[in-house]
PDB file of N, CA and C in Angstrom:
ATOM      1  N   UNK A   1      32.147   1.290 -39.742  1.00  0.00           N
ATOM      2  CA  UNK A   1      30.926   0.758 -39.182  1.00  0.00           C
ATOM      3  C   UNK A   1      29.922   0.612 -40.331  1.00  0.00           C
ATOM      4  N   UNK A   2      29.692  -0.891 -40.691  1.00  0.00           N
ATOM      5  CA  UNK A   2      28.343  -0.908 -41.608  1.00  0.00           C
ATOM      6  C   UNK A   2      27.371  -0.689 -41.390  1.00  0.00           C
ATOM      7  N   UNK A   3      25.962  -0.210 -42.468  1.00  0.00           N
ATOM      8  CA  UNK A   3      24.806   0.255 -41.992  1.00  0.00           C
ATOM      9  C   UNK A   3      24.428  -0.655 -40.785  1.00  0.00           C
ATOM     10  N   UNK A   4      23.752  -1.955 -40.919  1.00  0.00           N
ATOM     11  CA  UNK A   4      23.285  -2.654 -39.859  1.00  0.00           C
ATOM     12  C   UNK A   4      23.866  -2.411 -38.587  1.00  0.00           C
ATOM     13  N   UNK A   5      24.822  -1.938 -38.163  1.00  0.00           N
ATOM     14  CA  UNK A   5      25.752  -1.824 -36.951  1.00  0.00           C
ATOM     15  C   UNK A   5      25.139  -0.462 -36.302  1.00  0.00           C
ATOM     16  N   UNK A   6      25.503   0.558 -37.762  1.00  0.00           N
ATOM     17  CA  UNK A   6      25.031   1.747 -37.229  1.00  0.00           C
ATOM     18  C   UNK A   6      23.282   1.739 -36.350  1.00  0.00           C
ATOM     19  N   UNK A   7      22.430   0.640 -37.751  1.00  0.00           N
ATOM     20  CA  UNK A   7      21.263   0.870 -37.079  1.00  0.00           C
ATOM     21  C   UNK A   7      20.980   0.730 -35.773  1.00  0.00           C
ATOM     22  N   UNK A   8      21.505  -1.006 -35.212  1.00  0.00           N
ATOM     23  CA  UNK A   8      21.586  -1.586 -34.334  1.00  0.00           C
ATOM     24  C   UNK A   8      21.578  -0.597 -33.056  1.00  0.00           C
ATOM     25  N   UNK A   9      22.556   0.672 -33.264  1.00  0.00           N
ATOM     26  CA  UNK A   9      23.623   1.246 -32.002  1.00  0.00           C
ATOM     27  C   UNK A   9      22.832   2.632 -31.916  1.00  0.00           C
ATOM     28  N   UNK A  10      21.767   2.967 -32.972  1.00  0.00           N
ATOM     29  CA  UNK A  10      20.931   3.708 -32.777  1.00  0.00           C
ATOM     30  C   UNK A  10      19.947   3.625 -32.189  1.00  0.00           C
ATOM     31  N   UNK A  11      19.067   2.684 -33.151  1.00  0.00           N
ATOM     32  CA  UNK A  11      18.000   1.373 -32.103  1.00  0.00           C
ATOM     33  C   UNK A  11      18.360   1.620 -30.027  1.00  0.00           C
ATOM     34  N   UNK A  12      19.575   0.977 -29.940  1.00  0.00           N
ATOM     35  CA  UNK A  12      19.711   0.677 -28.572  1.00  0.00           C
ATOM     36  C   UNK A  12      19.906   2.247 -27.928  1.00  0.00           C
ATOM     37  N   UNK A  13      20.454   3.113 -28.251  1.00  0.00           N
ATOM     38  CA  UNK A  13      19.949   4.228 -27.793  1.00  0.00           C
ATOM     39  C   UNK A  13      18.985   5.139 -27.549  1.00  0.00           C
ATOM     40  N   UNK A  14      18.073   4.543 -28.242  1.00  0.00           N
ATOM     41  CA  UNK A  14      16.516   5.537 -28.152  1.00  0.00           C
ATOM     42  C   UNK A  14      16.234   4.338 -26.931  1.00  0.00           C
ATOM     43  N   UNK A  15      16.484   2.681 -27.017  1.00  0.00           N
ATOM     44  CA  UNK A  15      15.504   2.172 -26.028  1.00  0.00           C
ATOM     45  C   UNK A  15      16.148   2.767 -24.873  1.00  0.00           C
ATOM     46  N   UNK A  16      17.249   2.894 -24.370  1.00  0.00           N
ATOM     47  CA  UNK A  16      18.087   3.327 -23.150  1.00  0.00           C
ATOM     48  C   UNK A  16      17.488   4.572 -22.699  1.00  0.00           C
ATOM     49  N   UNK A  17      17.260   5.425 -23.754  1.00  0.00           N
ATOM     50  CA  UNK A  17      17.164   7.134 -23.378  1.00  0.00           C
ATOM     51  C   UNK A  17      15.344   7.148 -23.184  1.00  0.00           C
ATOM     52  N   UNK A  18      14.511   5.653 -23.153  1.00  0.00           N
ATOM     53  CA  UNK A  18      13.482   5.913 -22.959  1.00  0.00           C
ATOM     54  C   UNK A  18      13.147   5.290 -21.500  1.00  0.00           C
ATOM     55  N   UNK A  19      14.035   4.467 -21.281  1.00  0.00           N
ATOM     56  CA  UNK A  19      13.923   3.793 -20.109  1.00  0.00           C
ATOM     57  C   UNK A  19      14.440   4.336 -19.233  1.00  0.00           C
ATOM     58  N   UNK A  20      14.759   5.645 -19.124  1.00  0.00           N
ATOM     59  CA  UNK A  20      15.148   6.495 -17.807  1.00  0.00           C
ATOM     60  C   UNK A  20      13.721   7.741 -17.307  1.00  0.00           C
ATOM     61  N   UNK A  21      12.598   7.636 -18.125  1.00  0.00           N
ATOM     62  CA  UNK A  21      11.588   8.237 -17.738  1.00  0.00           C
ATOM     63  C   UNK A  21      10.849   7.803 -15.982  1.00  0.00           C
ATOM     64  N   UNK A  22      11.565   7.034 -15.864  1.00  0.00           N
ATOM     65  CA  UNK A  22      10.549   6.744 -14.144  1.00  0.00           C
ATOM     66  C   UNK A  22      10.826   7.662 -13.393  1.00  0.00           C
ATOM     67  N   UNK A  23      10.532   8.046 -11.953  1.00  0.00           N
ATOM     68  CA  UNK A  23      10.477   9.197 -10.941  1.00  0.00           C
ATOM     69  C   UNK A  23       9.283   8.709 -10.472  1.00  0.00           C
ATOM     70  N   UNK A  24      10.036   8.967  -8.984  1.00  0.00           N
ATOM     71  CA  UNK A  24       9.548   9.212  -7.685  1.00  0.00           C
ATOM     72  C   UNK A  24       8.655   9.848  -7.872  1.00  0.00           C
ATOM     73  N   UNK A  25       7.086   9.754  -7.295  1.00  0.00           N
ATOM     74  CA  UNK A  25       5.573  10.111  -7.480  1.00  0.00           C
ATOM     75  C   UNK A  25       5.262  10.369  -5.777  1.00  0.00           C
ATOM     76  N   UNK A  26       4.708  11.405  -5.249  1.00  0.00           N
ATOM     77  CA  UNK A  26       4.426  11.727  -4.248  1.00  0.00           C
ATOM     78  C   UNK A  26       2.937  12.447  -4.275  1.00  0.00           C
ATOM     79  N   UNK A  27       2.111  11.860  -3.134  1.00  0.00           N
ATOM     80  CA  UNK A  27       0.939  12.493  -2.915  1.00  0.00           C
ATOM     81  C   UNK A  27       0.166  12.672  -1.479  1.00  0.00           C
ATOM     82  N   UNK A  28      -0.083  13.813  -1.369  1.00  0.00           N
ATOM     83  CA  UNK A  28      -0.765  14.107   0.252  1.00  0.00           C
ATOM     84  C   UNK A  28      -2.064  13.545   0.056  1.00  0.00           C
ATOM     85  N   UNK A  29      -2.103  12.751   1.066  1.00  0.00           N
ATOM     86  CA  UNK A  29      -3.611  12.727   1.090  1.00  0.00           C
ATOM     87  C   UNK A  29      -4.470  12.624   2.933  1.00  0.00           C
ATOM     88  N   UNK A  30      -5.577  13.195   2.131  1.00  0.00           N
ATOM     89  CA  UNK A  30      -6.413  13.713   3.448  1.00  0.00           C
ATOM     90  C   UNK A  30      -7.482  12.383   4.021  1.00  0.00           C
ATOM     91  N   UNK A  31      -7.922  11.758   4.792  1.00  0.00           N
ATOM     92  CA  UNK A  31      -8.661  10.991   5.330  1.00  0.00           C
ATOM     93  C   UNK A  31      -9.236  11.232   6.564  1.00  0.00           C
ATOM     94  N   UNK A  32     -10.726  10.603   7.253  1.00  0.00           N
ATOM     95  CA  UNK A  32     -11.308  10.973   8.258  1.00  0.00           C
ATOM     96  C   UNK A  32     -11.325   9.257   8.910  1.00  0.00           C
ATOM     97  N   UNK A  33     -11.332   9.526  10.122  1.00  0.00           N
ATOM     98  CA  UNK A  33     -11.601   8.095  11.114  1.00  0.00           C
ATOM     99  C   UNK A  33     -12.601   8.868  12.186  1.00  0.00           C
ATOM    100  N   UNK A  34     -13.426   8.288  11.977  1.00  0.00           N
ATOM    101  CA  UNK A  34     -14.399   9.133  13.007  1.00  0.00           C
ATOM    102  C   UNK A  34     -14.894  10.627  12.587  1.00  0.00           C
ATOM    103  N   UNK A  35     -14.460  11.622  13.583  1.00  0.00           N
ATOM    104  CA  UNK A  35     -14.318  12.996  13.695  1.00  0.00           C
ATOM    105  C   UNK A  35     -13.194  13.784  13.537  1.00  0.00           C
ATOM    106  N   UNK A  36     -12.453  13.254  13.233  1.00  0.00           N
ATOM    107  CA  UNK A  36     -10.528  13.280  13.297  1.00  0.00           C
ATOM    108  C   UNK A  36     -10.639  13.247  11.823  1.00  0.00           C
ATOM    109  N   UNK A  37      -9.825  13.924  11.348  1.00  0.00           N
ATOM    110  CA  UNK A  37      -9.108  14.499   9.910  1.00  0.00           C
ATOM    111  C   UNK A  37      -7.565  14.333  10.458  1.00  0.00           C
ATOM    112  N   UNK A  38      -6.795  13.174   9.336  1.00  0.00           N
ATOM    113  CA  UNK A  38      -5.434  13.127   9.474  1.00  0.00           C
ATOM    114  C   UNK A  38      -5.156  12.918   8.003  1.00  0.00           C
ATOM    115  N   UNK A  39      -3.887  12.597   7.990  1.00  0.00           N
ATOM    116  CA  UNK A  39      -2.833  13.233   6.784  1.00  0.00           C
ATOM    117  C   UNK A  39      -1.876  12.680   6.651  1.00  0.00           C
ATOM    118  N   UNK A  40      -1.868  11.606   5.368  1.00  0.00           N
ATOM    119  CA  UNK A  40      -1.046  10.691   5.189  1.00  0.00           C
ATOM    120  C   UNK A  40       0.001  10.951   4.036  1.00  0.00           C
ATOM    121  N   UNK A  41       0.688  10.638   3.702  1.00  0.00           N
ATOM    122  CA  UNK A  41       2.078  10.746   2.770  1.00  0.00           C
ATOM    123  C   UNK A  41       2.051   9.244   1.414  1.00  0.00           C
ATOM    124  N   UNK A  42       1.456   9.450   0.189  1.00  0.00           N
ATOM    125  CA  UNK A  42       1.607   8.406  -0.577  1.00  0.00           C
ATOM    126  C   UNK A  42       3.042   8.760  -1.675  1.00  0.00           C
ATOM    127  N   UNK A  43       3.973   7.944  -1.814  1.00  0.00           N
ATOM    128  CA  UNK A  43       5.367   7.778  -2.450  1.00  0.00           C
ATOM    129  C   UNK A  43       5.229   6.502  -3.275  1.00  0.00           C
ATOM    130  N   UNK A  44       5.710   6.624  -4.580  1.00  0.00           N
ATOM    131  CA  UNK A  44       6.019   5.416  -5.015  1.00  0.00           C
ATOM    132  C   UNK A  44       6.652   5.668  -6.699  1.00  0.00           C
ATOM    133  N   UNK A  45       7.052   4.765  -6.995  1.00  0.00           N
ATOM    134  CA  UNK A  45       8.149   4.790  -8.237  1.00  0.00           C
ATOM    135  C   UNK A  45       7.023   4.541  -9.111  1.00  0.00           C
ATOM    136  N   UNK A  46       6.983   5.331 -10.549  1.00  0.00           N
ATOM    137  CA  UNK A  46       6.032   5.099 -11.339  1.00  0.00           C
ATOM    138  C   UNK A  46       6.655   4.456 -12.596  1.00  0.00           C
ATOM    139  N   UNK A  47       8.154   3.256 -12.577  1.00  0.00           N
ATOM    140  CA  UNK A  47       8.158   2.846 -13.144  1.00  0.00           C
ATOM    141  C   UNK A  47       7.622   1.524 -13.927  1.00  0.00           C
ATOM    142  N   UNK A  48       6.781   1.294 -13.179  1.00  0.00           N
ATOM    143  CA  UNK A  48       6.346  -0.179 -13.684  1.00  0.00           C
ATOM    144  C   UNK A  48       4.809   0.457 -13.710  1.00  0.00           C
ATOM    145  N   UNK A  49       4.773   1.829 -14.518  1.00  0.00           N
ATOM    146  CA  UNK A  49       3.018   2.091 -14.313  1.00  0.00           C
ATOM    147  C   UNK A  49       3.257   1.931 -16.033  1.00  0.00           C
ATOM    148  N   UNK A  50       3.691   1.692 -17.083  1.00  0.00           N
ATOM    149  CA  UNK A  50       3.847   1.396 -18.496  1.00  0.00           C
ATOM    150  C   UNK A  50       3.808   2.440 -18.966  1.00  0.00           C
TER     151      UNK A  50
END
């Protein structure tokens, strides 16, 4: 394997091993309507947060 090859195959492994950082993001949250206190569930993938 020549240098350039090696670099190449290194290169593409750091981008791979960085692009598995996303996860599932979960948050309670509290809100009022009126006099009533209810309790909602926020979920979402934080991969496209950069």
């Amino acid at each position: 394997m020549n240098r350039l090859t090696h670099s190449l195959l290194v290169a593409l492994l750091l981008l791979s091993a960085t692009a598995v950082q996303a996860e599932i993001l979960s948050k309670e949250i509290v809100y009022h309507v009126g006099d009533s206190e209810y309790t909602g569930y926020l979920a979402f993938d934080n991969a496209g947060l950069g």
